[in-house]
N, C-alpha and C. Protein backbone atom coordinates (compact mmCIF):
# COMPACT_ATOMS: atom_id res chain seq x y z
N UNK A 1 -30.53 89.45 117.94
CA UNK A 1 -29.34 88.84 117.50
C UNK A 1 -28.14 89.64 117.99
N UNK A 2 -27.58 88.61 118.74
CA UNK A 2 -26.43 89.41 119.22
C UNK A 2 -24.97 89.19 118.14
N UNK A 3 -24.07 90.49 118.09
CA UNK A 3 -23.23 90.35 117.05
C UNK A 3 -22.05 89.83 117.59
N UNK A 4 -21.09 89.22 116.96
CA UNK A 4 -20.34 88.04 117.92
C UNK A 4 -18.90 89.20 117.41
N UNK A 5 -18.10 89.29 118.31
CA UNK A 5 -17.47 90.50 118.41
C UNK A 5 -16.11 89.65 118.27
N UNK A 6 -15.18 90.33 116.99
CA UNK A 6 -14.17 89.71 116.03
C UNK A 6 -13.07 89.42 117.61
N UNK A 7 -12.33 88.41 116.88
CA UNK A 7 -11.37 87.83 117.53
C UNK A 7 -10.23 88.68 117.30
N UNK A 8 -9.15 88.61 118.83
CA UNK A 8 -8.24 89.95 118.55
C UNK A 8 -7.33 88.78 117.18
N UNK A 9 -6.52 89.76 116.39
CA UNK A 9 -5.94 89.23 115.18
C UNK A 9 -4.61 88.70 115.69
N UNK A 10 -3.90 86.90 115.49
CA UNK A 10 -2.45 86.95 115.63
C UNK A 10 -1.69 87.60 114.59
N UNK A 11 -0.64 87.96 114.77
CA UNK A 11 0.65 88.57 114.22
C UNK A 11 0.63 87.27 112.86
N UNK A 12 0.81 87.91 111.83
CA UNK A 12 1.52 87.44 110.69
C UNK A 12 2.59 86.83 110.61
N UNK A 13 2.94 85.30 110.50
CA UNK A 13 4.02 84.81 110.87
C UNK A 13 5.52 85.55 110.26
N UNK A 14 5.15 86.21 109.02
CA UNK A 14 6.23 86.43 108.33
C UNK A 14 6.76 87.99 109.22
N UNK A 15 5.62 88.50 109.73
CA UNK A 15 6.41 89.53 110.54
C UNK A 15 6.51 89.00 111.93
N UNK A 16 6.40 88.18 112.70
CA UNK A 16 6.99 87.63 113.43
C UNK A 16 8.68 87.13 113.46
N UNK A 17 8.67 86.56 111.96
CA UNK A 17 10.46 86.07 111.82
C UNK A 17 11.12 87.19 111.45
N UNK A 18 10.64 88.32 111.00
CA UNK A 18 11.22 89.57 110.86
C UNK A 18 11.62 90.50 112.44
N UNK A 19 10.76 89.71 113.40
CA UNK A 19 11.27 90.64 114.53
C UNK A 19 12.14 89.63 115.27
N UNK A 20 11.73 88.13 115.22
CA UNK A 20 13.20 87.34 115.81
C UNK A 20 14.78 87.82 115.31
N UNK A 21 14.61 87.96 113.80
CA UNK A 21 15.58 87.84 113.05
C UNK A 21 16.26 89.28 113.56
N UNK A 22 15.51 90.69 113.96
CA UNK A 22 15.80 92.06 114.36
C UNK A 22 16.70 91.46 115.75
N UNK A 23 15.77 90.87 116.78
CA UNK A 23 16.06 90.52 117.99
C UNK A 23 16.98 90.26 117.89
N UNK A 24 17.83 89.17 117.50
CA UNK A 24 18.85 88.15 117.19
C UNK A 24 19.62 88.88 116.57
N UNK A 25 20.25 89.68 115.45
CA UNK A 25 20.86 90.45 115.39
C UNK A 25 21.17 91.31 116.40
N UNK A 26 20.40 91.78 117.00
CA UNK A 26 20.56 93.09 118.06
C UNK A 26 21.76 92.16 119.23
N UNK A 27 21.21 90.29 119.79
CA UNK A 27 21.44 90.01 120.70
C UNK A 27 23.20 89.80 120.32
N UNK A 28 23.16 89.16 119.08
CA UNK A 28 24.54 88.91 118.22
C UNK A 28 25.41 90.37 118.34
N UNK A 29 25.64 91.39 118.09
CA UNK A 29 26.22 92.97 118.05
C UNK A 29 26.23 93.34 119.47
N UNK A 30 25.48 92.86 120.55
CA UNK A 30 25.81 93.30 122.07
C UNK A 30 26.87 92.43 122.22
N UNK A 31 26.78 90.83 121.93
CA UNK A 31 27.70 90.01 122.65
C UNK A 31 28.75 90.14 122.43
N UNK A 32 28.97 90.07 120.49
CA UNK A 32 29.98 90.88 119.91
C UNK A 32 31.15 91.93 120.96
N UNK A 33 30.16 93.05 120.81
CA UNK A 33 30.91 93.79 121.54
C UNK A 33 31.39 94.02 123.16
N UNK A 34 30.73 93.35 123.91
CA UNK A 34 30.99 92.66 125.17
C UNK A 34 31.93 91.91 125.33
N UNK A 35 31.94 90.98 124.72
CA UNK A 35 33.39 90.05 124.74
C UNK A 35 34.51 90.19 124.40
N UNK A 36 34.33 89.82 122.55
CA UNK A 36 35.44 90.09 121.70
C UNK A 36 36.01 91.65 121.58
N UNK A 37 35.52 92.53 121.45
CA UNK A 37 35.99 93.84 121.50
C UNK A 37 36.81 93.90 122.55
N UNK A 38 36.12 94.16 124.03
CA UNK A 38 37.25 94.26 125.32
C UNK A 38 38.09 93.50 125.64
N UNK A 39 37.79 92.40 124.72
CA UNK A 39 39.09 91.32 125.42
C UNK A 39 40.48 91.90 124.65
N UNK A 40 40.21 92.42 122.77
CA UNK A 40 40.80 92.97 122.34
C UNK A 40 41.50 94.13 122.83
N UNK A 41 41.32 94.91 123.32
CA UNK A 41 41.49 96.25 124.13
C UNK A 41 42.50 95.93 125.28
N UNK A 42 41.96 94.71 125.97
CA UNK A 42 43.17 94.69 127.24
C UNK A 42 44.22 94.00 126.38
N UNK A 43 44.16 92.97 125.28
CA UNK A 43 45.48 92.43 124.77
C UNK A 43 46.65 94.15 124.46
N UNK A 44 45.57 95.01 123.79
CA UNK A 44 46.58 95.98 123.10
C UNK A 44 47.00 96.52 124.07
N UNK A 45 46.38 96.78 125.05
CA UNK A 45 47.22 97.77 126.85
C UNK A 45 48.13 96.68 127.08
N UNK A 46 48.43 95.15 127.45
CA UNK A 46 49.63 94.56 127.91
C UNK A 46 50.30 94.81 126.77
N UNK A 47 50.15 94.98 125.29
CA UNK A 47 51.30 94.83 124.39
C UNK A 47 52.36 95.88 124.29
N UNK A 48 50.84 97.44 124.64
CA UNK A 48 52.03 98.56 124.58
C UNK A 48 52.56 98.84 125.91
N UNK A 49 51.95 97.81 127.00
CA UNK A 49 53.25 97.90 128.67
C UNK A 49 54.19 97.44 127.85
N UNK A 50 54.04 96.37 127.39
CA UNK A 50 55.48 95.70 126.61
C UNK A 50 56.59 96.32 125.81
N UNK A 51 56.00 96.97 125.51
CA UNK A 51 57.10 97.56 124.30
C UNK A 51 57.88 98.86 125.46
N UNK A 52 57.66 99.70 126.45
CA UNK A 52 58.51 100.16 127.25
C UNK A 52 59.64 99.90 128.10
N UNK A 53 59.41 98.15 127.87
CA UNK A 53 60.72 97.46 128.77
C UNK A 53 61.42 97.38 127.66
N UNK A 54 62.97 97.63 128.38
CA UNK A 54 64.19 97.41 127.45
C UNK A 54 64.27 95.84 126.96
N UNK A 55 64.56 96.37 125.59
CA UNK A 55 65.04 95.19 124.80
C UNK A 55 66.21 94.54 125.13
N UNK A 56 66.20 92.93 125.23
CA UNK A 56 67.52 92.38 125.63
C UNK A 56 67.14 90.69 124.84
N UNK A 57 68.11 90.60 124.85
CA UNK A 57 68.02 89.21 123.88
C UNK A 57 68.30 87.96 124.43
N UNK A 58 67.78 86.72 123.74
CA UNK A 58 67.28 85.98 124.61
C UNK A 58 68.43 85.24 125.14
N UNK A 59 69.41 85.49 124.37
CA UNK A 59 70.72 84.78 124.86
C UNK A 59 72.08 84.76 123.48
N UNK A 60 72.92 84.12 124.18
CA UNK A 60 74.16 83.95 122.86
C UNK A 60 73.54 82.27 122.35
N UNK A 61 74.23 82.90 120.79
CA UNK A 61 73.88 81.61 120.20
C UNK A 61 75.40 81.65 119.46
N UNK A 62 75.24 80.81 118.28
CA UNK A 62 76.49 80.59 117.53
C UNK A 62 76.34 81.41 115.42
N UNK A 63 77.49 82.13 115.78
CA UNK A 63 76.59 82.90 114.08
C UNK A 63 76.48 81.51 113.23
N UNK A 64 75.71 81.96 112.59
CA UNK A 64 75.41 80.77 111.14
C UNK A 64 74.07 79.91 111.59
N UNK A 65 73.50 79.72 112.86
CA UNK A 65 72.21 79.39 113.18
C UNK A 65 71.32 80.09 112.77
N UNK A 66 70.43 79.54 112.63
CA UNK A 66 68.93 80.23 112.18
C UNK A 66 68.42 81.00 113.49
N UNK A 67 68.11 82.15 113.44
CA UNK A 67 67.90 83.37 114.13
C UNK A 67 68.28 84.06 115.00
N UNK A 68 70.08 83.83 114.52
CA UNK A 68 71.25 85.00 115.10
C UNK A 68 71.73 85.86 114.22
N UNK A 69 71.92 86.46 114.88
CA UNK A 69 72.25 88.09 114.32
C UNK A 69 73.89 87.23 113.84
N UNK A 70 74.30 88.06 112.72
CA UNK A 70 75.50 87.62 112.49
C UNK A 70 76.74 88.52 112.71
N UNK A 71 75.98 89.18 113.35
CA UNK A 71 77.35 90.47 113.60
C UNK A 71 77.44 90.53 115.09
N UNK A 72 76.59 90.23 116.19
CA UNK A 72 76.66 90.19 117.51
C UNK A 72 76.42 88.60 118.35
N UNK A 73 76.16 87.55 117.46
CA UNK A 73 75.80 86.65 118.03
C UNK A 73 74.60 86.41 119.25
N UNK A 74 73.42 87.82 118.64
CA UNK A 74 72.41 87.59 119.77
C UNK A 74 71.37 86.87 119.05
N UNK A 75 70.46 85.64 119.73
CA UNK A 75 69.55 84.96 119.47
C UNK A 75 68.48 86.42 119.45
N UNK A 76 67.65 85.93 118.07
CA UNK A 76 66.93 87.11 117.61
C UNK A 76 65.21 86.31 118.45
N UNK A 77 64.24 87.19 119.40
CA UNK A 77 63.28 86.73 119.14
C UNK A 77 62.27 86.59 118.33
N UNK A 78 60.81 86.13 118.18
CA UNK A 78 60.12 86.00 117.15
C UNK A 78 60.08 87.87 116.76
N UNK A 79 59.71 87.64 115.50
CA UNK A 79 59.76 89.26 114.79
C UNK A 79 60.90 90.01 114.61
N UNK A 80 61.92 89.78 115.38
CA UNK A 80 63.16 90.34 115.00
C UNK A 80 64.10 90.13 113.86
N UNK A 81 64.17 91.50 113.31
CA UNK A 81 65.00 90.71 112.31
C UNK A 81 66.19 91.74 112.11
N UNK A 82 67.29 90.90 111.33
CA UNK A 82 68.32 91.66 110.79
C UNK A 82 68.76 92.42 109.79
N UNK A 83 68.95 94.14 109.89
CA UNK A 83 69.09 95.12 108.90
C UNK A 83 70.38 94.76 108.01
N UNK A 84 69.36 94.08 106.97
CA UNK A 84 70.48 94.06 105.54
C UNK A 84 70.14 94.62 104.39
N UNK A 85 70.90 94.45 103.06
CA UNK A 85 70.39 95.25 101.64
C UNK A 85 70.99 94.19 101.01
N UNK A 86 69.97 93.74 100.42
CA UNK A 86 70.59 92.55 99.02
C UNK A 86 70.20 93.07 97.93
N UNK A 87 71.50 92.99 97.01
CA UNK A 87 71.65 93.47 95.74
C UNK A 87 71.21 92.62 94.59
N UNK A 88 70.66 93.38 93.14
CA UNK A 88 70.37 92.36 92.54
C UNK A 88 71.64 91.37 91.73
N UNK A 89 71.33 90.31 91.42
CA UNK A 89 71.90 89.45 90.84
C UNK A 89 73.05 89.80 89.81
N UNK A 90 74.06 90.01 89.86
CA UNK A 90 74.98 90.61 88.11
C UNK A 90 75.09 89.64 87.17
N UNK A 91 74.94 88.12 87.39
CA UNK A 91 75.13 86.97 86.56
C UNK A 91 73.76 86.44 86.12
N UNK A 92 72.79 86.86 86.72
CA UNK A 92 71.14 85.96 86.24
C UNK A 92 71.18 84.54 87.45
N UNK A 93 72.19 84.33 88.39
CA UNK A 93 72.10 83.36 89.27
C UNK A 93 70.99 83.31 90.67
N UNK A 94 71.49 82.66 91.56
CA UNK A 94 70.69 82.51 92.36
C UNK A 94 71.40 83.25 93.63
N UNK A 95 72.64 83.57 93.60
CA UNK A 95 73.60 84.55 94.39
C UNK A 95 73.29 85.69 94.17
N UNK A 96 73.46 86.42 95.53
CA UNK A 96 73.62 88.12 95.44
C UNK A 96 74.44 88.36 96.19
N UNK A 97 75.20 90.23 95.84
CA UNK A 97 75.42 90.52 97.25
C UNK A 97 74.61 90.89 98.19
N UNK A 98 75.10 90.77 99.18
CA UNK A 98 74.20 91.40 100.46
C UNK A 98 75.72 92.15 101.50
N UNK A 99 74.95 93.48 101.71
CA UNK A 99 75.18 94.14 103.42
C UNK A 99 74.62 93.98 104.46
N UNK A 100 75.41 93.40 105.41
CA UNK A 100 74.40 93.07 106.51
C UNK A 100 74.72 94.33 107.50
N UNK A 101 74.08 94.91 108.53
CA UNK A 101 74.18 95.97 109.09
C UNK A 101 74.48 95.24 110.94
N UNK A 102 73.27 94.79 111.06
CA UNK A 102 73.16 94.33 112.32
C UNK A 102 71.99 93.99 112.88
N UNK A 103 71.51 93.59 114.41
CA UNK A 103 70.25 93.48 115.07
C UNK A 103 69.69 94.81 115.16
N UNK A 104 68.91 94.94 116.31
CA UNK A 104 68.12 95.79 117.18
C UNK A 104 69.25 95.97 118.68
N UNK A 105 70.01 94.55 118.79
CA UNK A 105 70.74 94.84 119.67
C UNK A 105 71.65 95.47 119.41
N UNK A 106 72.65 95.39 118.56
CA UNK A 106 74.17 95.37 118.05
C UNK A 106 73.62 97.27 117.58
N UNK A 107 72.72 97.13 117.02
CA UNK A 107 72.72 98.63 116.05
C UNK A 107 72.65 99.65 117.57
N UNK A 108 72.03 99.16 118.31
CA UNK A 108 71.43 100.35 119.26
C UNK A 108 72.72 100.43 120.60
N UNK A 109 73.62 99.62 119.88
CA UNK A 109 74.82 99.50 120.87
C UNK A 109 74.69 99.07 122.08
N UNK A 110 74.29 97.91 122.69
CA UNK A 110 74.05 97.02 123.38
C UNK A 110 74.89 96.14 123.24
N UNK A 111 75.40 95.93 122.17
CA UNK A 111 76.12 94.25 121.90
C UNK A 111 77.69 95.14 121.09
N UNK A 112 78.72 94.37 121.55
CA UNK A 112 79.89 94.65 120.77
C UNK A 112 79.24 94.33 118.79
N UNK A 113 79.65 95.26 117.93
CA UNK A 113 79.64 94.25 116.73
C UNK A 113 80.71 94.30 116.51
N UNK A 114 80.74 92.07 116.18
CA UNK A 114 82.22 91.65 116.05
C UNK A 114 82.26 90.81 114.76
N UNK A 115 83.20 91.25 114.10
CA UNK A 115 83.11 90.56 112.09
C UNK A 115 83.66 89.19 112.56
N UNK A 116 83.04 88.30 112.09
CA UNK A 116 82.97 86.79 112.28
C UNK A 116 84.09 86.01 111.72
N UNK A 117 84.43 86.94 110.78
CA UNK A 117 85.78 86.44 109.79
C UNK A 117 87.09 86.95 110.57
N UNK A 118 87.35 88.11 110.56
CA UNK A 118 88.37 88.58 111.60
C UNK A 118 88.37 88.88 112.64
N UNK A 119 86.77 88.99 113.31
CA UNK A 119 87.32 89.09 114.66
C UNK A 119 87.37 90.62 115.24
N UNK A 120 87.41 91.76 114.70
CA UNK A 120 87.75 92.92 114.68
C UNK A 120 86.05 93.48 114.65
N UNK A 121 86.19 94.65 115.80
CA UNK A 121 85.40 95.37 116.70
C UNK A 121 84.37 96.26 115.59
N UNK A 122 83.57 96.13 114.63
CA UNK A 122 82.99 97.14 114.22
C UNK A 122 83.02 98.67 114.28
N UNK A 123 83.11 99.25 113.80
CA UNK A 123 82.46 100.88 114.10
C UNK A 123 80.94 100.87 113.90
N UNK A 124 79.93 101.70 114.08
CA UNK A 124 78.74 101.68 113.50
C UNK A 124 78.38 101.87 112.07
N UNK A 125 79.13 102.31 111.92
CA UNK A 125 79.35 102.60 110.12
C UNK A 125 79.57 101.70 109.35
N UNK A 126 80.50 100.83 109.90
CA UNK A 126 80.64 99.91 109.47
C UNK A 126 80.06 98.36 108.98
N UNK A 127 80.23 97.89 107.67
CA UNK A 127 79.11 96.47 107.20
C UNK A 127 79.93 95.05 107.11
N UNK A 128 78.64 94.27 107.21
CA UNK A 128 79.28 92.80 106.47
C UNK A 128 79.37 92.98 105.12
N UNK A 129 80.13 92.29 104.82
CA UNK A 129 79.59 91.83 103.12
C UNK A 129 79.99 90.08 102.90
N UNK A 130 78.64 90.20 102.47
CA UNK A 130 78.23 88.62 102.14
C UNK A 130 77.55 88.36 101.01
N UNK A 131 76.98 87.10 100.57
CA UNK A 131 76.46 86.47 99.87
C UNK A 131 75.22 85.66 99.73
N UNK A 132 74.21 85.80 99.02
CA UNK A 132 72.54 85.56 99.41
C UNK A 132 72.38 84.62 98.99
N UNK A 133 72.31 83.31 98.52
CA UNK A 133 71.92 81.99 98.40
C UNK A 133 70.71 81.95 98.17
N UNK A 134 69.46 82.04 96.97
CA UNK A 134 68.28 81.63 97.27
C UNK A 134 67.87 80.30 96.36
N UNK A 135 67.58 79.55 97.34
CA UNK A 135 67.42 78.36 96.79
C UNK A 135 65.92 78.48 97.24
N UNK A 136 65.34 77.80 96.08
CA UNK A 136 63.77 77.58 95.75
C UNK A 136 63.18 76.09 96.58
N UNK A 137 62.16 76.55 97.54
CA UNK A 137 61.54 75.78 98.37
C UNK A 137 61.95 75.17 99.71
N UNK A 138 63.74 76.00 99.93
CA UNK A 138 63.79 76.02 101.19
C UNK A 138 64.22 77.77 101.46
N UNK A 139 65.02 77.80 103.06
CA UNK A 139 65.08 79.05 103.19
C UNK A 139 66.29 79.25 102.81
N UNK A 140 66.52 80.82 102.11
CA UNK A 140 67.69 81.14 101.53
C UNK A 140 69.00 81.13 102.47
N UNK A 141 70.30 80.88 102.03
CA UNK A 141 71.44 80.89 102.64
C UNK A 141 72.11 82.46 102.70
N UNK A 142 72.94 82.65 103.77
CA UNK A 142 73.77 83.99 103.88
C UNK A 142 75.04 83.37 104.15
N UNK A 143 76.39 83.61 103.32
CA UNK A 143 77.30 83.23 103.54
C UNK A 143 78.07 84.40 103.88
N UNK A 144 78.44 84.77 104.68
CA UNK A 144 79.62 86.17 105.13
C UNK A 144 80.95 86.15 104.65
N UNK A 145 81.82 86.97 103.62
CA UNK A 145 82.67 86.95 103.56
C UNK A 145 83.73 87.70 104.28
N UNK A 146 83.11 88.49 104.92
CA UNK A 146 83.81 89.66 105.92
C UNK A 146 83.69 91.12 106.00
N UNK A 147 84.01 91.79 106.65
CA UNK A 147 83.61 93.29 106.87
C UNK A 147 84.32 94.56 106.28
N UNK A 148 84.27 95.50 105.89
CA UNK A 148 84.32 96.38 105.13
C UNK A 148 85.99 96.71 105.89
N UNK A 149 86.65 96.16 106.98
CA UNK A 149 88.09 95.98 107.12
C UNK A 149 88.91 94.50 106.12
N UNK A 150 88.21 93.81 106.08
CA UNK A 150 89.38 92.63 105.94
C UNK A 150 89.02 92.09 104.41
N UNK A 151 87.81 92.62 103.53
CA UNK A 151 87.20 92.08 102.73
C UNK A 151 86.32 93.70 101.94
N UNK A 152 87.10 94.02 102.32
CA UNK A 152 86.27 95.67 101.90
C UNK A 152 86.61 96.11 100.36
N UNK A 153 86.37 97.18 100.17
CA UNK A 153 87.34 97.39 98.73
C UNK A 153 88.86 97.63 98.52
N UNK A 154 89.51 96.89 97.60
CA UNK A 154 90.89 96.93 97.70
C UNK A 154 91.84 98.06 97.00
């Protein structure tokens, strides 16, 4: 009697989906980092070439538009914004004061700053003073009353 000699054993299905599932992870974390990572990496090298060219603005606009500087009349691009300080409320209203200072252009002396009310040349030291408007569910208003010459303390 000859002895009939065991069959080699298949793999256990459940450790089979345990090594797809290894595989597949492993293949997911290469691609991962192949693609999305380096593509990330060259965005951040063009952003910081970017930031070494001089700042200049995109053009004149008219003050009182939505995203001009109100002290130089430069169209602000996306992210730019204008250095002010709004005070709190003294009445419980929806008015404040506000100081407006200037852009990125006007502050770094690029742009004349010129007070909108009179007309008259800034110093750097020198502020707006205005009025904050916040009205609920649209965007708040800035009304300028004039600059620390024509509207300053008396």
């Amino acid at each position: 009697m000859a002895k009939e000699q065991p069959s080699p054993k298949t793999m256990n299905p459940v450790f089979e989906v345990i090594i797809f599932v290894i595989i597949g992870a492993a293949l997911l974390w290469f691609g991962y980092t192949l693609f999305v990572r380096l593509n990330f990496s060259s965005r951040r090298e063009s952003s910081k070439s970017n930031r070494n060219k001089p700042l200049q603005p995109e053009g004149e606009g008219i003050p009182g538009d939505p995203q001009i500087c109100p002290v130089c009349s430069a169209k602000l691009g996306e992210g730019e914004l204008v250095s002010s300080a709004a005070f709190p409320s003294l009445n419980g209203g929806n008015d404040r004061f506000m100081h407006i200072k200037g852009c990125i252009y006007c502050l770094g002396g690029e742009r004349d700053r010129v007070c909108p009310v009179c007309r008259a040349v800034l110093n750097w030291d020198e502020i707006l003073v205005s009025r904050l408007f916040e009205r609920h569910g649209r965007r708040s208003h800035v009304h300028v009353i004039g600059c620390t010459r024509c509207k300053g303390p008396r």
